[in-house]
Protein backbone atom coordinates (compact mmCIF):
# COMPACT_ATOMS: atom_id res chain seq x y z
CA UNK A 1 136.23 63.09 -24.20
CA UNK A 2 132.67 63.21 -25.72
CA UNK A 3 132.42 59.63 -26.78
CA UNK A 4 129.61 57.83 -24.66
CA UNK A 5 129.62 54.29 -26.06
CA UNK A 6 132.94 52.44 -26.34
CA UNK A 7 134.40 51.04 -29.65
CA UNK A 8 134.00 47.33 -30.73
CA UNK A 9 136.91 45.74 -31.90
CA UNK A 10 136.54 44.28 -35.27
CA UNK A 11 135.24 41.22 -36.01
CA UNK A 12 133.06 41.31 -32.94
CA UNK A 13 129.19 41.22 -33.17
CA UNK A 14 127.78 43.38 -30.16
CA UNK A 15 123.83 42.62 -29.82
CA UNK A 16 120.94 42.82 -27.00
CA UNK A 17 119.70 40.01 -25.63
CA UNK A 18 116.35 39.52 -22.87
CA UNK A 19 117.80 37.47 -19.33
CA UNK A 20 115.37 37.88 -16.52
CA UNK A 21 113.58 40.30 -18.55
CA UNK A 22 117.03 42.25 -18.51
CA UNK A 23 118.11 44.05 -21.59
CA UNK A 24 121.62 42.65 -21.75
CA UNK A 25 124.54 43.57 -24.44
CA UNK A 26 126.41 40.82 -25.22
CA UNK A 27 129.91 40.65 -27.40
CA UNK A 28 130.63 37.59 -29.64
CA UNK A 29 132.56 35.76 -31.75
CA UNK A 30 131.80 32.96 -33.51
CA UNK A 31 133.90 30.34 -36.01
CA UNK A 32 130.77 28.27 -36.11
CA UNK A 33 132.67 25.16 -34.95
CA UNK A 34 132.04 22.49 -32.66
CA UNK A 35 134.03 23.52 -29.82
CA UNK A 36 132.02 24.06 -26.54
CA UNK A 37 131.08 28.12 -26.05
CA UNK A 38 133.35 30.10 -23.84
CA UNK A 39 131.22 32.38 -21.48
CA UNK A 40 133.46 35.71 -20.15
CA UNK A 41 132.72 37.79 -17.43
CA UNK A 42 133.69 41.05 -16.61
CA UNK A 43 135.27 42.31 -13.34
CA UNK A 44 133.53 44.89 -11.07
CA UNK A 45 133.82 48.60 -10.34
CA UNK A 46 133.46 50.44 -13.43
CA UNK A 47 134.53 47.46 -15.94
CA UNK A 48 132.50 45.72 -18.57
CA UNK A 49 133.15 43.24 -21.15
CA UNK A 50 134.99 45.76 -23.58
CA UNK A 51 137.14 47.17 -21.31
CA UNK A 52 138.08 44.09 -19.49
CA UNK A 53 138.58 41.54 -22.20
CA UNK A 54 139.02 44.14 -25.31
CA UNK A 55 140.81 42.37 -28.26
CA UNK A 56 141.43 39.32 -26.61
CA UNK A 57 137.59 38.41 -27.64
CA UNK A 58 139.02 37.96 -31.53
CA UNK A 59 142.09 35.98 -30.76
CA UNK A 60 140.21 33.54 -28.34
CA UNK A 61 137.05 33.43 -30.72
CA UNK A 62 139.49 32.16 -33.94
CA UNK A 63 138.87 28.62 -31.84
CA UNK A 64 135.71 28.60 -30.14
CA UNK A 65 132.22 30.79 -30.08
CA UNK A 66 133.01 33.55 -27.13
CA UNK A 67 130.33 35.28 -25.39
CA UNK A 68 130.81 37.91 -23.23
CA UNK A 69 127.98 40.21 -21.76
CA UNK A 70 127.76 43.44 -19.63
CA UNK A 71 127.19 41.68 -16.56
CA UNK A 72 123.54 43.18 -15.11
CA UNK A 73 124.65 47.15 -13.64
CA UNK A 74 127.74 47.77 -15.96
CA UNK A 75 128.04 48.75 -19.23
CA UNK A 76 125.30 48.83 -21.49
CA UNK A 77 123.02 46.29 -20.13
CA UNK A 78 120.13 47.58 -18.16
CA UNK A 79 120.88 48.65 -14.44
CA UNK A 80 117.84 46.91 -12.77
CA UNK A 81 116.41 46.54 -9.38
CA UNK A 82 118.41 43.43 -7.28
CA UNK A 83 120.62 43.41 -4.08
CA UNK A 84 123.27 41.78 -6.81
CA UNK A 85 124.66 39.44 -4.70
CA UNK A 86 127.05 36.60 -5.90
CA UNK A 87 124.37 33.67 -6.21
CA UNK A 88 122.34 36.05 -7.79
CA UNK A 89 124.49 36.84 -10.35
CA UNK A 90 125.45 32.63 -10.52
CA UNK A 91 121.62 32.31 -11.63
CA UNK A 92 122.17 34.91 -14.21
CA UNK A 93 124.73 33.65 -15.80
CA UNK A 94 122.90 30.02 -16.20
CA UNK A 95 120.23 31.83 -17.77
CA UNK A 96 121.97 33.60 -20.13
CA UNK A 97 123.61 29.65 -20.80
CA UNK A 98 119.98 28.62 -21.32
CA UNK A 99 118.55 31.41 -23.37
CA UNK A 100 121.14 30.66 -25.75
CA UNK A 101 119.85 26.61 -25.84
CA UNK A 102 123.76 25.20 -24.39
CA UNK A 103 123.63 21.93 -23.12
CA UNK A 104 127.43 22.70 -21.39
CA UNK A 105 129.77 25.71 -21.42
CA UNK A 106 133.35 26.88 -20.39
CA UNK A 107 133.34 29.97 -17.85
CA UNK A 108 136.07 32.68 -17.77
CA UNK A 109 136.08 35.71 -15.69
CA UNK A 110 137.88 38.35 -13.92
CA UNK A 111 138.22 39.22 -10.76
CA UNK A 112 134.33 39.90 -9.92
CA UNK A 113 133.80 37.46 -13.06
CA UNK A 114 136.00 35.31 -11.57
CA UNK A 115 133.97 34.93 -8.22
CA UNK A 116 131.41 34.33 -10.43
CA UNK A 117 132.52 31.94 -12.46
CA UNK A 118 133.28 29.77 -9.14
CA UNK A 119 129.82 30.51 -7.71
CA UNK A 120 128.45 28.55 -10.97
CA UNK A 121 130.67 26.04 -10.65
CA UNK A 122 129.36 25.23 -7.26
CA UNK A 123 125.97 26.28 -7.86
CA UNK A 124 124.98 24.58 -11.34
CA UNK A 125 128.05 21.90 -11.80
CA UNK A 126 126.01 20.32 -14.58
CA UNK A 127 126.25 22.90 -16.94
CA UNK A 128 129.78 23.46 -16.51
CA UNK A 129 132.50 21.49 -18.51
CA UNK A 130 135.81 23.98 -17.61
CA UNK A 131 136.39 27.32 -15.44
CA UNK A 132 139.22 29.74 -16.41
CA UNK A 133 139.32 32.19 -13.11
CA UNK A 134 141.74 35.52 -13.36
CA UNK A 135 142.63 36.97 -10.08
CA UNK A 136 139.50 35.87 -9.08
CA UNK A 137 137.59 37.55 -6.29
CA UNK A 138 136.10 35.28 -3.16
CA UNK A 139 139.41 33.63 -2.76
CA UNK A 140 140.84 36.32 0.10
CA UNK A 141 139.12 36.10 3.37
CA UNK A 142 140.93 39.26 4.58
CA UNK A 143 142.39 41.90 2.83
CA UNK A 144 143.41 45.51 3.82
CA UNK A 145 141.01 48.50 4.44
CA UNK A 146 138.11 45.86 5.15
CA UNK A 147 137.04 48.18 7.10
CA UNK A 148 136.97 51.10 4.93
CA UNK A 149 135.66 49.11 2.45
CA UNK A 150 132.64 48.36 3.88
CA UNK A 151 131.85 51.84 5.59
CA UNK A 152 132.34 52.96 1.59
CA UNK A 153 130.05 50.43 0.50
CA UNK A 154 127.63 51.19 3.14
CA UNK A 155 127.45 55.11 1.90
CA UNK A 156 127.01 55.04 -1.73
CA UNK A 157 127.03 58.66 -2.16
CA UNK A 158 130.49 58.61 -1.32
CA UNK A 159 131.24 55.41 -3.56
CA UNK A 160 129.58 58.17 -6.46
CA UNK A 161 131.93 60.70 -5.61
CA UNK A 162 134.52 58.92 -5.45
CA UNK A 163 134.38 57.40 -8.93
CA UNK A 164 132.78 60.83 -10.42
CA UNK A 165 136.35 62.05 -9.25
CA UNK A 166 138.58 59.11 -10.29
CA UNK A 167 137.61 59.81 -13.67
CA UNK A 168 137.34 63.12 -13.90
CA UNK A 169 141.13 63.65 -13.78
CA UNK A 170 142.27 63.52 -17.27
CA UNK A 171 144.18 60.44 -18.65
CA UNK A 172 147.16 61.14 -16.84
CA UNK A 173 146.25 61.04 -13.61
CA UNK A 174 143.57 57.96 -14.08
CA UNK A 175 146.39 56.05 -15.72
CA UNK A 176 148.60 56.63 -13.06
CA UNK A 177 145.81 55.71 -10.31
CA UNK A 178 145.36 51.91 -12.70
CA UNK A 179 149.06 51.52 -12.63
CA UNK A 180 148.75 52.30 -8.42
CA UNK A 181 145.86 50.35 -7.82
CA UNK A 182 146.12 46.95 -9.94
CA UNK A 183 149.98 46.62 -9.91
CA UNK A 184 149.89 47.20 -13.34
CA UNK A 185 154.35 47.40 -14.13
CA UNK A 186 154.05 47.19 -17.65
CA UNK A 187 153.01 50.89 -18.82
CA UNK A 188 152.77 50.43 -22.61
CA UNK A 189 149.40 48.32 -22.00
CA UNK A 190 147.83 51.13 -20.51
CA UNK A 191 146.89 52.83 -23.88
CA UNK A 192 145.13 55.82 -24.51
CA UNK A 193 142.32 53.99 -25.81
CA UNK A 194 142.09 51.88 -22.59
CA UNK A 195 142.55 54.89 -20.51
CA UNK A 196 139.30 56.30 -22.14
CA UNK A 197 137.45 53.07 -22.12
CA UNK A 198 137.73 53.33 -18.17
CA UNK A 199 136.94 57.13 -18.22
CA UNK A 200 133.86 56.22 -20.53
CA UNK A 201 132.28 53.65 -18.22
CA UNK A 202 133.55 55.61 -14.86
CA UNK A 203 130.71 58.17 -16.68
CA UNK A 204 128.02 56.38 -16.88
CA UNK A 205 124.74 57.14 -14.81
CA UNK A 206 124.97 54.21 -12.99
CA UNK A 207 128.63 53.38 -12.43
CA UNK A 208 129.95 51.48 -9.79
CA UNK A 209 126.69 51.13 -8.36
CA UNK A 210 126.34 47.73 -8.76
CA UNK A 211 129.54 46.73 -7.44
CA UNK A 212 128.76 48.68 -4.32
CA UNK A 213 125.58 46.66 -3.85
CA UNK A 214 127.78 43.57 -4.38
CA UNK A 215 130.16 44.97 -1.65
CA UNK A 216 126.99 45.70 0.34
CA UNK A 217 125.88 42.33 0.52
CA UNK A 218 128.37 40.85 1.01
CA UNK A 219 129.46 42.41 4.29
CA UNK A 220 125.98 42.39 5.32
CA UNK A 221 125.62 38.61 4.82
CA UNK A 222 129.30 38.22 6.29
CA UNK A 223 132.54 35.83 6.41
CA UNK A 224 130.59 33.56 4.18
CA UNK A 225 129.72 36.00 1.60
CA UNK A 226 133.18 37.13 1.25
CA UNK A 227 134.99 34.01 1.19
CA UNK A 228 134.49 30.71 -1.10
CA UNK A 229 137.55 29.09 0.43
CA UNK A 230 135.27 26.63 2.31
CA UNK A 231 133.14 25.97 -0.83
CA UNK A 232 135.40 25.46 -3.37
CA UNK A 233 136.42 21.99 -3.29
CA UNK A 234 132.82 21.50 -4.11
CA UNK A 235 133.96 21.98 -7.73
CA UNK A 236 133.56 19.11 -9.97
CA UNK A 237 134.54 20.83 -12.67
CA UNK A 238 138.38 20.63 -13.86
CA UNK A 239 139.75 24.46 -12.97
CA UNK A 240 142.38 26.85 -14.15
CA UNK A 241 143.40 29.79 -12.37
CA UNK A 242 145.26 32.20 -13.98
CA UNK A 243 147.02 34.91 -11.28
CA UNK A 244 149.35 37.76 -11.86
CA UNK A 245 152.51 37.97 -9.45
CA UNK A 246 152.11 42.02 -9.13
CA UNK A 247 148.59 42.15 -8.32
CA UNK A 248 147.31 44.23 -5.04
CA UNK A 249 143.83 43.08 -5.11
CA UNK A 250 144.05 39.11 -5.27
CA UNK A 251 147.00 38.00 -3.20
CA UNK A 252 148.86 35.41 -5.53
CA UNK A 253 149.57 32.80 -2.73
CA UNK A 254 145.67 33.20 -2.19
CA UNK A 255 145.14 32.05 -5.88
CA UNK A 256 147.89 29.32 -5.06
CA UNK A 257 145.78 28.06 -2.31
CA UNK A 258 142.65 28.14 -4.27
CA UNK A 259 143.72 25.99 -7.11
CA UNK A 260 144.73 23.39 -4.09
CA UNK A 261 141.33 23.13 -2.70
CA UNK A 262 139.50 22.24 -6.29
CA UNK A 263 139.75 18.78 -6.43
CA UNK A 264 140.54 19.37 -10.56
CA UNK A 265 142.45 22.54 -10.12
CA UNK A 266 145.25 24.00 -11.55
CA UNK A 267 147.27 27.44 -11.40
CA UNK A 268 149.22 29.76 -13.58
CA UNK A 269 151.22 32.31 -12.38
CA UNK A 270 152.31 34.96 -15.24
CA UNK A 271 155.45 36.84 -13.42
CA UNK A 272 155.15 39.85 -15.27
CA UNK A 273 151.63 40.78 -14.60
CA UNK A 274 149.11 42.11 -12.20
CA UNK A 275 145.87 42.20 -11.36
CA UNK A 276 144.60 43.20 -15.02
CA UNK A 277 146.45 40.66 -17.17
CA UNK A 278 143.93 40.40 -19.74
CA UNK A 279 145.01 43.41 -20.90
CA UNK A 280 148.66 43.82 -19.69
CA UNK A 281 149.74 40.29 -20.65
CA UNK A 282 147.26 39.50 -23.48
CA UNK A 283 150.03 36.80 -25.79
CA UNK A 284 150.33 35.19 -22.71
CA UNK A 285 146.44 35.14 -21.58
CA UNK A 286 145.31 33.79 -24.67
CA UNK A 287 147.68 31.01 -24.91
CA UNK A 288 147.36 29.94 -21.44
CA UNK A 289 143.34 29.52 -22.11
CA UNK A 290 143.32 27.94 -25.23
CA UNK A 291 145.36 25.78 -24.46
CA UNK A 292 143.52 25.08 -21.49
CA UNK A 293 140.68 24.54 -22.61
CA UNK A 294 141.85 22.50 -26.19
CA UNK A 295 143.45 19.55 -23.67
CA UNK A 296 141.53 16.40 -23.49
């Protein structure tokens, strides 16, 4: 593969935008209605907003203006100096609200996106009308290899490497290592054209880097970094969380337990997924969030 940009799905307007004086590429859809803006956000490693969310941007944007930007480090937005911690990223993301002149948004994200999405919950409730979290991150206080986790993050050379070979093995292998690593059971969503999408952004200059510095500081800060458990009934606003049975990275009975501690919190539980269901359940995904989100 020779392709260094990914493809945007039709009917999707891709654009740059200035946040912090960050060049940032944003996706959107927009039926020019009244609905209040849905704000998505990526998950970490070598993801961005294409290859997490894909074609689900079109079918949620046929009810609502969708926004979804390469989160600061990833994808096409501008890899810029920052420890790119989780509050840091929390301030972001209400910038980007204010640069586009929202009084109130809705929040969706995955995984890192999803730790995100909590963090501004917490951090700027005002601003917040809904969250939608997907096997969101900073919900597991422990979780296997910690330890080599850390010593990884802590060595970014070998975090390089590491990803330089991941993708470097031809589709076969990488889809193999997706279906492995995210508990992915349902094969056919695992195109060819999502296979390259990972190989395309597991190439670029900077990839993974920025989730590495997230990993970095968050071990460095400690328990408190890791974990929003204690922080999240802090969250006024009313709270979906959307978890896939077969997923190895976010335990579901931690996403259980999270949707407890919000005061206005809910949880959805899609059997037949894993830790990617934007993309392996997508029918399902949709649905759950517009109709989320469309309830009084």
């Amino acid at each position: 593969m020779k392709a260094t940009t990914l493809p945007v799905p039709s009917g999707v307007e891709d654009r740059d935008v200035r946040v912090q004086g960050i060049r940032t590429r944003v996706f959107e859809v927009d039926p020019h209605n009244n609905a209040t803006p849905l704000i998505l956000l990526h998950g970490g490693g070598v993801d961005s907003a294409l290859v997490s969310f894909g074609s689900a941007l079109v079918a949620l944007g046929q009810r609502r203006r969708v926004i979804a930007p390469d989160l600061p480090g990833y994808g096409e937005t501008e890899f810029p100096e920052s420890e790119f911690s989780i509050p840091w990223y929390g301030d972001w993301v209400e910038d980007l609200r204010d640069s586009y002149g929202f009084d109130r948004v809705d929040l969706g994200g995955l995984s890192l996106g999803g730790w995100i999405t909590l963090e501004m919950a917490i951090g700027h409730p005002a601003v917040v009308r809904r969250i939608v979290a997907i096997n969101p991150g900073g919900i597991t206080e422990e979780f296997k290899f910690m330890r080599t986790a850390e010593w990884v993050a802590n060595h970014p050379w070998v975090a390089h490497r590491i990803n330089g070979l991941s993708v470097s093995l031809g589709r076969r292998l990488v889809r193999m290592q997706l279906r492995a690593s995210l508990g992915i059971k349902q094969a056919s969503a695992l195109t060819d054209e999502l296979v390259d999408a990972v190989i395309v952004s597991g190439k670029r200059p900077h990839a993974g880097e920025a989730f590495a510095a997230t990993q970095r500081w968050a071990f460095s800060v400690g328990p408190g970094a890791l974990s929003l458990v204690s922080r999240l009934p802090q969250i006024g606003a009313k709270t979906l969380i959307i978890a896939g049975r077969n997923d190895r990275l976010v335990p579901v009975a931690d996403s259980i337990r999270a949707s407890q501690l919000v005061p206005d919190g809910g949880v959805l539980v899609l059997e037949s997924c894993g830790h990617w269901l934007v993309r392996e359940c997508p029918t399902e995904f949709v649905r759950a969030v517009d109709q989320f989100l469309d309830t009084a």
